[in-house]
Structure formats: C-alpha cells, structure tokens
N, C-alpha and C. Protein backbone atom coordinates (compact mmCIF):
# COMPACT_ATOMS: atom_id res chain seq x y z
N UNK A 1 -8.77 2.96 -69.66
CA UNK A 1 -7.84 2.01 -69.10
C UNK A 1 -8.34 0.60 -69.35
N UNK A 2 -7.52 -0.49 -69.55
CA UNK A 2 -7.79 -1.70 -69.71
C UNK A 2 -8.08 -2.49 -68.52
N UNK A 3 -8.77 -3.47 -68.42
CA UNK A 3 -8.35 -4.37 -67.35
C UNK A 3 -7.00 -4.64 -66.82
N UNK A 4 -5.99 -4.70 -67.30
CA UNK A 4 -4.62 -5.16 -66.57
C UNK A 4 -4.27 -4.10 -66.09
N UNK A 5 -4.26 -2.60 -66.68
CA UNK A 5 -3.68 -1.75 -65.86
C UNK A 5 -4.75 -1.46 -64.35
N UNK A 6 -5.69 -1.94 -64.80
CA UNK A 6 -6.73 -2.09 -63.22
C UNK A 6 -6.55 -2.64 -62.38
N UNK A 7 -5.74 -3.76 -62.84
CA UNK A 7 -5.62 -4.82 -62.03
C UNK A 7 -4.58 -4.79 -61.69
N UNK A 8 -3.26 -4.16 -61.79
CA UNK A 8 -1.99 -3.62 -61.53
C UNK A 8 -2.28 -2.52 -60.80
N UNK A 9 -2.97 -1.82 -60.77
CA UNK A 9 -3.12 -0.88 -60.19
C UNK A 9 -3.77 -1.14 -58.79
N UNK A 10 -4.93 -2.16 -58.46
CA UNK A 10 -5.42 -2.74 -57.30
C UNK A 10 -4.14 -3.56 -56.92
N UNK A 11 -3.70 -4.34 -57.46
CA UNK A 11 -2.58 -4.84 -56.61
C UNK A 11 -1.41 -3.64 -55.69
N UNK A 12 -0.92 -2.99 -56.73
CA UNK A 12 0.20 -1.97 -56.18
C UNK A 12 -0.81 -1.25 -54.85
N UNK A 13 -2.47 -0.93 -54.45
CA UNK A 13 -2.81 -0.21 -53.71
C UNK A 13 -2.98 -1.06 -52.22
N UNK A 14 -2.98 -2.90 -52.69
CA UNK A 14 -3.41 -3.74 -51.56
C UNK A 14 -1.65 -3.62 -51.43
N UNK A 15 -0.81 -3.77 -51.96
CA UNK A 15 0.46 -4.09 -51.23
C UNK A 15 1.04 -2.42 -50.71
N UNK A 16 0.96 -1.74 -51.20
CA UNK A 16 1.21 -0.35 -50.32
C UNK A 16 0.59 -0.20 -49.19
N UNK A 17 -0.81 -0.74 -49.20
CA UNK A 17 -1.53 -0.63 -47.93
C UNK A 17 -1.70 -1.59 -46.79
N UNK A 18 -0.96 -2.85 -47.68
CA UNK A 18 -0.53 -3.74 -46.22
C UNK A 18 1.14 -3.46 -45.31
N UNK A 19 1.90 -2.84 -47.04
CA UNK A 19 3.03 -2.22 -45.74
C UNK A 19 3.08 -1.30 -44.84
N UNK A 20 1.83 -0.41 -45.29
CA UNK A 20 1.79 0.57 -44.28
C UNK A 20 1.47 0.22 -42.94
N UNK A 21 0.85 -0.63 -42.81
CA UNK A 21 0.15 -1.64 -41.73
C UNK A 21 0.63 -2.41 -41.39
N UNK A 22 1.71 -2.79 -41.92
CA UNK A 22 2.46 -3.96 -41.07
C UNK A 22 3.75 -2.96 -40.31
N UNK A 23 4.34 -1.86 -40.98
CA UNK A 23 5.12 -0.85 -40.75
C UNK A 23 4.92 -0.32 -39.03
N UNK A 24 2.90 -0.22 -39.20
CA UNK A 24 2.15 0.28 -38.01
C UNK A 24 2.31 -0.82 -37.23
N UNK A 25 2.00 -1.51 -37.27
CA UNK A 25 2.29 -2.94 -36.39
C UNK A 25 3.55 -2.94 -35.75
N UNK A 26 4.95 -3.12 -36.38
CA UNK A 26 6.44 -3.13 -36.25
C UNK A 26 6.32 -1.88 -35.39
N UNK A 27 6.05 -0.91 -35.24
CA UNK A 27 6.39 0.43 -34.66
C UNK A 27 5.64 0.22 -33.28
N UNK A 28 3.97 0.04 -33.02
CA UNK A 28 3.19 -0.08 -31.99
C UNK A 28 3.27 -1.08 -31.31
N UNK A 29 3.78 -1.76 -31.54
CA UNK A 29 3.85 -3.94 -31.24
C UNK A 29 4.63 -3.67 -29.61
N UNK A 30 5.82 -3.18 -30.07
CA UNK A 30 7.04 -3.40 -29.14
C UNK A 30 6.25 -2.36 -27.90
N UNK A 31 5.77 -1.16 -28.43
CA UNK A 31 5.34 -0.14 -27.59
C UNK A 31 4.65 -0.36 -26.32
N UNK A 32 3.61 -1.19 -26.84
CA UNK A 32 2.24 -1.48 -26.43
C UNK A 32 3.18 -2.92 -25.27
N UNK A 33 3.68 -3.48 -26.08
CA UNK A 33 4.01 -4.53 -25.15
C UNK A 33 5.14 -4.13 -23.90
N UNK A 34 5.60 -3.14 -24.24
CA UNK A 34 6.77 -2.54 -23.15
C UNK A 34 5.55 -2.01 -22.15
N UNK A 35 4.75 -1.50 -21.93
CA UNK A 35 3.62 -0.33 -21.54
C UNK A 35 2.48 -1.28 -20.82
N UNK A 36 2.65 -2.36 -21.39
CA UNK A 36 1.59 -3.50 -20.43
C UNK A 36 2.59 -4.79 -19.67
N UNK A 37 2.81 -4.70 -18.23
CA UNK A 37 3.75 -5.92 -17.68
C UNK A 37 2.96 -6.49 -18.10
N UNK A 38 3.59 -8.51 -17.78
CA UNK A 38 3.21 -9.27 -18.07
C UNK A 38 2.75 -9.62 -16.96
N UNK A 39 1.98 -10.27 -16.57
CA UNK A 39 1.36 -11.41 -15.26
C UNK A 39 1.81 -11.79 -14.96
N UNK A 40 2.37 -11.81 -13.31
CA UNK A 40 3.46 -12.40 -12.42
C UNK A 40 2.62 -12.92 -11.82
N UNK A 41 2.85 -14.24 -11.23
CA UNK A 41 2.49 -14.54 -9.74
C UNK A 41 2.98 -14.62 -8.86
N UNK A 42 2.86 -14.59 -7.30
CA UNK A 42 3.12 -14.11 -6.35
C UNK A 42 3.69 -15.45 -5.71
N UNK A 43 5.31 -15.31 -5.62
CA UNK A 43 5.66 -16.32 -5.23
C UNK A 43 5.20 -16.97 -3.41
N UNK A 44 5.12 -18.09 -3.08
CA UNK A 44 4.88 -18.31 -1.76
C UNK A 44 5.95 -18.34 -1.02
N UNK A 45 5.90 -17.82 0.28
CA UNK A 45 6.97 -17.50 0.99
C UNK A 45 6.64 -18.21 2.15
N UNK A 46 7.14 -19.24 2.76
CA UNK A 46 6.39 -19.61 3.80
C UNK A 46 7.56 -19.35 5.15
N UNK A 47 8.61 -19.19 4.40
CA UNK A 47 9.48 -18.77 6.02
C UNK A 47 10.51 -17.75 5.55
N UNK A 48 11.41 -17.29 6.38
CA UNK A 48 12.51 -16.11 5.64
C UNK A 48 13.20 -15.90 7.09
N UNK A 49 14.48 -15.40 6.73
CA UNK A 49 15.23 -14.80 7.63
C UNK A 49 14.64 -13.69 8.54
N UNK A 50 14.16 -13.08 9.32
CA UNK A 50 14.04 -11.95 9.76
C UNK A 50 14.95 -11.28 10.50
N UNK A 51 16.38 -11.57 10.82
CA UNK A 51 17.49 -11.03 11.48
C UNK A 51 18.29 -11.58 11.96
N UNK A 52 19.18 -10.62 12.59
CA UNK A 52 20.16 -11.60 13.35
C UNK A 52 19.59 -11.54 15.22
N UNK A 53 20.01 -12.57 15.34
CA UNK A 53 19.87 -12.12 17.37
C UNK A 53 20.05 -10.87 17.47
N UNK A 54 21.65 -10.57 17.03
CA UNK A 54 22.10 -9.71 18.14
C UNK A 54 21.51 -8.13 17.02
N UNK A 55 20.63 -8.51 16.62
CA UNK A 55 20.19 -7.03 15.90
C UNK A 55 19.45 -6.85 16.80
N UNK A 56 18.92 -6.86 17.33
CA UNK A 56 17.43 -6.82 18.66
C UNK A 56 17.87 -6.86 20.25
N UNK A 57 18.08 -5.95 20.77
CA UNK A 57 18.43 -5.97 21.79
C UNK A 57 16.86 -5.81 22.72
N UNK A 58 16.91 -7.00 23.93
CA UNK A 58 15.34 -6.78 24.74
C UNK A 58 14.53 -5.71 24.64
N UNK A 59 13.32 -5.80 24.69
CA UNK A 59 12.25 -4.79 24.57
C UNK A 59 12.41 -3.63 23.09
N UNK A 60 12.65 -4.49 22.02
CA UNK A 60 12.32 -4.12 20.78
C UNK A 60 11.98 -4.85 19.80
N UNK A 61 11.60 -3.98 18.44
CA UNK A 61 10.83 -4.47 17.82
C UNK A 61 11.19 -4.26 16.66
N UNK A 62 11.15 -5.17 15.57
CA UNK A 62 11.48 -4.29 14.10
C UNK A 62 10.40 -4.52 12.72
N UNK A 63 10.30 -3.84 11.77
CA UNK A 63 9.98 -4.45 10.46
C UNK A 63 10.84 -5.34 9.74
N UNK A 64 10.58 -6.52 9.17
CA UNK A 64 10.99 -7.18 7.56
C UNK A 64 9.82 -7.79 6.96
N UNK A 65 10.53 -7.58 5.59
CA UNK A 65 9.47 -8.50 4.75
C UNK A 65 9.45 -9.59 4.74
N UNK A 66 8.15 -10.02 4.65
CA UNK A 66 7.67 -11.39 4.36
C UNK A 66 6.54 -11.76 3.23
N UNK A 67 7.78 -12.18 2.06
CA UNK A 67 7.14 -11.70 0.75
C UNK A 67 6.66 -10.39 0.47
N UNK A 68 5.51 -10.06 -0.13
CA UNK A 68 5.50 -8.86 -0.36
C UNK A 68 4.37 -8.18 0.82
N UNK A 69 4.38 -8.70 2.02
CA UNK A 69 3.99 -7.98 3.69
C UNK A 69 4.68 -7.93 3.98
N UNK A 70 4.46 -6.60 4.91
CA UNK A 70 5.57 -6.53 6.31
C UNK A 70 5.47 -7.65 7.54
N UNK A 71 5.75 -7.99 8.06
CA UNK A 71 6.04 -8.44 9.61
C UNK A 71 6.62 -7.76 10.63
N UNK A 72 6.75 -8.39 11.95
CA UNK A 72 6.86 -7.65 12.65
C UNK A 72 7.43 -8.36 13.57
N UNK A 73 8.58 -8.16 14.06
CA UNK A 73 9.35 -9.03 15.01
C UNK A 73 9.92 -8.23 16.24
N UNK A 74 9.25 -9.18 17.64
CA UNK A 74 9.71 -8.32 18.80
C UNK A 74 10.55 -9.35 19.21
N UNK A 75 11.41 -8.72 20.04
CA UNK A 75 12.48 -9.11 21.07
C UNK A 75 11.13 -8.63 22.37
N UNK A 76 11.10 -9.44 23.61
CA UNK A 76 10.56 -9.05 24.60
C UNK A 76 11.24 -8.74 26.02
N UNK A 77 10.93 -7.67 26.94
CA UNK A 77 11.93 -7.54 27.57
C UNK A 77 12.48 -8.80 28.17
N UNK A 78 12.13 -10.36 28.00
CA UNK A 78 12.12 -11.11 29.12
C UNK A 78 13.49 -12.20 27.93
N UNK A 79 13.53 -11.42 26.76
CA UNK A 79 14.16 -12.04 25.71
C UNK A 79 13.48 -13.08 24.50
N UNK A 80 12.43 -13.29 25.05
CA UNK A 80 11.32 -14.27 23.62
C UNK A 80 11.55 -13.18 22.89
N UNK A 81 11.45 -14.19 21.79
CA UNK A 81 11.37 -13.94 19.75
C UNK A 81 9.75 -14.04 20.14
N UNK A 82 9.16 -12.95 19.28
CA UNK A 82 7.36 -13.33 18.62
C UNK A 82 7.89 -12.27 17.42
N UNK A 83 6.67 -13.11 16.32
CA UNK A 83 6.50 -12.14 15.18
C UNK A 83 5.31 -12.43 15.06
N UNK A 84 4.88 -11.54 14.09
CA UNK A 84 3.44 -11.07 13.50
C UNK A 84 3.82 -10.36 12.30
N UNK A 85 2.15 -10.58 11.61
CA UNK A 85 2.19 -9.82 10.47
C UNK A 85 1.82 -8.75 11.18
N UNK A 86 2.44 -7.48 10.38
CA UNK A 86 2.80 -6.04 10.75
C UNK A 86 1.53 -5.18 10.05
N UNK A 87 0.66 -6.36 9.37
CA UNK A 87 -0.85 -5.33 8.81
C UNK A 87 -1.77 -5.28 9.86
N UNK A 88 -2.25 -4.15 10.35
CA UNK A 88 -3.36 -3.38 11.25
C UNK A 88 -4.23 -4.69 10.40
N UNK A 89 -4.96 -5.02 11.64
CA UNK A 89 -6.41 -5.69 10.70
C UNK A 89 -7.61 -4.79 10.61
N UNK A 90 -7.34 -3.20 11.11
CA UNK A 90 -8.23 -2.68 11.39
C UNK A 90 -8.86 -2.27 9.46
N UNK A 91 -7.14 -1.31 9.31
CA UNK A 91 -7.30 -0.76 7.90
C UNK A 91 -6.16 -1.36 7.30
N UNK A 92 -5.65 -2.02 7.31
CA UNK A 92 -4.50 -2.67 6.70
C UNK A 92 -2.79 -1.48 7.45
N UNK A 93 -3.07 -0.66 7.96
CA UNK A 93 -1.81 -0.02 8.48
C UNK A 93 -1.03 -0.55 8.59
N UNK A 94 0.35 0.20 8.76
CA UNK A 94 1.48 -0.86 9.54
C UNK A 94 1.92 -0.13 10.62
N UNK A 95 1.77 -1.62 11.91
CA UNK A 95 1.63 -1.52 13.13
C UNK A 95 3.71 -1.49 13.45
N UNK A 96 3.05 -1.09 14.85
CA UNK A 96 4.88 -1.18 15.41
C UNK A 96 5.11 -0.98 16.91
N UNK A 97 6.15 -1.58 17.68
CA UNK A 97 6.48 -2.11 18.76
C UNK A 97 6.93 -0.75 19.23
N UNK A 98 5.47 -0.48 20.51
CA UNK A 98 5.84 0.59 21.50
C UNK A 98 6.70 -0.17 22.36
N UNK A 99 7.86 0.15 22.78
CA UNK A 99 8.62 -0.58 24.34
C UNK A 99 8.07 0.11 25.35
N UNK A 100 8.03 1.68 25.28
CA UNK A 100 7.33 2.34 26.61
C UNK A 100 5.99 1.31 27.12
N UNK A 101 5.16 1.39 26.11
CA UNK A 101 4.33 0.84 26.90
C UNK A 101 4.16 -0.79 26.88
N UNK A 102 4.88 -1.74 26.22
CA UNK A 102 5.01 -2.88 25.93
C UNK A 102 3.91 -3.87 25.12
N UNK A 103 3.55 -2.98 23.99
CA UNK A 103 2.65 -3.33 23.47
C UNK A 103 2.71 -2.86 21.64
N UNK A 104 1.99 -3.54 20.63
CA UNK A 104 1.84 -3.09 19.38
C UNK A 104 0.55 -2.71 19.24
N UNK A 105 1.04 -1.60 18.48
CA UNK A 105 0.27 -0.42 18.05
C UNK A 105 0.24 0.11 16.70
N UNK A 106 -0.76 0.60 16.33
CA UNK A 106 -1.80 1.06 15.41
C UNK A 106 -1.32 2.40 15.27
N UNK A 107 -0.66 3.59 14.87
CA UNK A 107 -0.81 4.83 14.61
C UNK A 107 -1.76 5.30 13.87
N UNK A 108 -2.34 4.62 13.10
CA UNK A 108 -3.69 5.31 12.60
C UNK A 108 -4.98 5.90 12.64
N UNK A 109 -5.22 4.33 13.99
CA UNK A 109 -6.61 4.76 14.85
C UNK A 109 -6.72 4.23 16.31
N UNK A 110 -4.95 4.36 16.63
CA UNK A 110 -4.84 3.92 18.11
C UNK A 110 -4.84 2.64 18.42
N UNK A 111 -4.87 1.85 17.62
CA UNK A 111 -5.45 0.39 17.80
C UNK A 111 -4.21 -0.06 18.61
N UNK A 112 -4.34 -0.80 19.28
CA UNK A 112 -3.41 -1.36 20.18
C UNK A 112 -3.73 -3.34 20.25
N UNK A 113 -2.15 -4.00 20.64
CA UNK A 113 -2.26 -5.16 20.38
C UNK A 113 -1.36 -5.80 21.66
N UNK A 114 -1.91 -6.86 22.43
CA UNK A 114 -0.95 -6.83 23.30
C UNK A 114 -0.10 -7.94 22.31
N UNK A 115 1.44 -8.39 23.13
CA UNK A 115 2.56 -9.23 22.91
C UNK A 115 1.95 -10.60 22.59
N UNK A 116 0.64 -11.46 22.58
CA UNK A 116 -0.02 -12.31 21.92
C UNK A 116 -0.15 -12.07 20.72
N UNK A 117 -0.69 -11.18 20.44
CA UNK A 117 -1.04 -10.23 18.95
C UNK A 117 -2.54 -10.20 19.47
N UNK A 118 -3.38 -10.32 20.40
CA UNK A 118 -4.71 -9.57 20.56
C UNK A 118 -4.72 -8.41 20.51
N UNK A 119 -6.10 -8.10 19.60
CA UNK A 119 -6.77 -6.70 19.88
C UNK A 119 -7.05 -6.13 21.51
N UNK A 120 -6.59 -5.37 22.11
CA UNK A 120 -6.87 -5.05 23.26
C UNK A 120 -7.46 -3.71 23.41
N UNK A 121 -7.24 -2.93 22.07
CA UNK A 121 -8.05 -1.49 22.21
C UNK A 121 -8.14 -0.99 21.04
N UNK A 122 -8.70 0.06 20.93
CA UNK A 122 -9.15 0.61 19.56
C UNK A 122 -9.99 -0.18 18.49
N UNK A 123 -10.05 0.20 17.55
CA UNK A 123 -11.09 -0.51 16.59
C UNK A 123 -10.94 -1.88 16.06
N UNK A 124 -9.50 -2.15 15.79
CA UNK A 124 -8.87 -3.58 14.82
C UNK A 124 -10.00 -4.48 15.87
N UNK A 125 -10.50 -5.49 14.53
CA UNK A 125 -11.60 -6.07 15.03
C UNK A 125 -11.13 -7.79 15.14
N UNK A 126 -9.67 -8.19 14.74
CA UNK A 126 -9.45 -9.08 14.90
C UNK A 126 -7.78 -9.29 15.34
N UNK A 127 -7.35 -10.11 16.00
CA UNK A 127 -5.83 -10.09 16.64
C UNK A 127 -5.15 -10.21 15.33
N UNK A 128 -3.73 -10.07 15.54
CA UNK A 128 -2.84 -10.24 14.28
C UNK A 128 -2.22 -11.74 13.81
N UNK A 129 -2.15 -11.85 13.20
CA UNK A 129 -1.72 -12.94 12.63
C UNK A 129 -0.26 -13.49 13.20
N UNK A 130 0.07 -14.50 14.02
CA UNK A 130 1.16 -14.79 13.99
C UNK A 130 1.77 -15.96 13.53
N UNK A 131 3.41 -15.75 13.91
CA UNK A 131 4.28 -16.54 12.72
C UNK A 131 4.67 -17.31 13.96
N UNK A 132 5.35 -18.53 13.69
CA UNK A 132 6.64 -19.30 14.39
C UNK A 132 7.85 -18.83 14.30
N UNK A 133 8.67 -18.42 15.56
CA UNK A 133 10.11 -17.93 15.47
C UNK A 133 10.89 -19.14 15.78
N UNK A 134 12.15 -19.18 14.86
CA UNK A 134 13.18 -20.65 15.14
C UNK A 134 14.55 -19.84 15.45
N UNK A 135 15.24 -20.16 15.92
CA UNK A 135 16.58 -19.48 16.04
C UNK A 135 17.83 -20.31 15.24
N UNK A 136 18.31 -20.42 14.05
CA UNK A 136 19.10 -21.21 13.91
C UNK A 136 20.64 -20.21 13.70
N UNK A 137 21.20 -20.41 14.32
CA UNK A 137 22.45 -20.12 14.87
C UNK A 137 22.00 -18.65 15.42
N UNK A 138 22.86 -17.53 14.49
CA UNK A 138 22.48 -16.05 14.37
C UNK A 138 21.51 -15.59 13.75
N UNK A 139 20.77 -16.35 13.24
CA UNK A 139 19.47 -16.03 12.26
C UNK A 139 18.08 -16.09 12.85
N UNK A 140 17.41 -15.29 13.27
CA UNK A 140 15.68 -15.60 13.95
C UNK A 140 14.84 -15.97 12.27
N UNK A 141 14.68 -17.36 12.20
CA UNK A 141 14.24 -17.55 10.71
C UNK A 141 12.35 -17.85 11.57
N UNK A 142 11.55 -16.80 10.45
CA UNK A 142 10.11 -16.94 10.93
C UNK A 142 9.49 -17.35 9.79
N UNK A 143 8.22 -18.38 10.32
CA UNK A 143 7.68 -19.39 9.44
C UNK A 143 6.27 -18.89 10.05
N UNK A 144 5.30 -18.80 8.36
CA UNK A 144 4.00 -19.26 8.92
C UNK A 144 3.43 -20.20 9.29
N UNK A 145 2.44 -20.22 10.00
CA UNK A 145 1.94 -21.73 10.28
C UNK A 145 2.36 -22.37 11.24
C-alpha cells in the first residue's frame, strides 16, 4: 500500500470513530440529564395562609404547610389562634393537637408540649418553634418571626 491509501484509510477510521461517539453522546446526553434534577433552591417562605376562621372550631388543631414544613395551628378552647412548627424537636416527628388533654403531642416518644409550645414531658429537649398569627378577614395568615 502507498502512503495515500494510508492516509485515507486513517482518516475514514478517525471519522467513523468520532461518529460513533458523538452518536454515543446524542443518545446518553439527554438520558443522563433527564436522570440527574437540576439544583433548586428552597424558596423562603416567611408567612402563608394557614386557613380560614371558620375551619377551626375551639379546642382544635390542624396541619399546613409552611414551605416545605409542616406547622401547626391551634384554635384554643378560649378561641386564640397559636401556631407552631409541627417538627417534634425531639426526632423531627410530626406533632399534633390533643383537645382531650389540651396539649401538643409527640406520638413517637410521648413528648408532650404545652399551648406555649414548651417541652413539658417526654424527651423533646427544646420547646417548639413559634409563628405570629394575624387574622385578615377569613384568613388566619401565619408569619415567622
């Protein structure tokens, strides 16, 4: 063989072997990128609707979100709005409004919280976090801070 057919011949093997590879690319590209989300960040939420009044009738309690936590909003028998975040500080659980006994509670490890959000029993080693309740019209809108 001569040089040119060598050299025709290395060419035809680098361009067959970059389409095969770019072919691999075009096929895995989209795959790989469907299969890995992208990086979100976590928007800040600093207040939100949590209901209407008349969803809460005295001496109850409910879940909504607040951002991506729960909260925790009581009606008290006496009619006060309180909320709290609804994470156990014990293990991160989610806590919820006994009326029998007038208090939030822990199902996990009993932990109990009185209507302040103090720890009053069981293990949770710190009170719960609470929010500001506003009432604007029909809406109990709760704000941190």
């Amino acid at each position: 063989m001569d040089d040119r057919t060598t050299l025709r011949r290395k060419l035809l093997h680098y361009l067959m072997g970059t389409s095969v590879g770019a072919t691999l690319v075009a096929i895995f590209y989209p795959i790989l990128k469907f299969m890995i989300p992208p990086p979100t960040s976590e928007a800040t939420q600093n207040s939100v609707v949590a209901g209407k009044v008349t969803d809460l009738v005295p001496n109850s309690g409910k879940i909504f979100k607040f951002g991506n936590k729960p909260g925790l909003l009581i009606r008290t028998a006496s009619g006060e709005f309180k909320a709290f975040s609804a994470v156990c500080t014990h293990l991160d659980c989610i806590v919820q409004y006994r009326p029998d006994m007038k208090i939030i509670w822990c199902a996990c490890h009993n932990g109990q919280y009185n209507l302040s959000g103090q720890n009053i029993a069981g293990p949770p080693p710190r009170p719960l976090t609470q929010y500001t309740v506003n009432l604007r019209g029909d809406d109990i809108i709760v704000t941190k801070g």
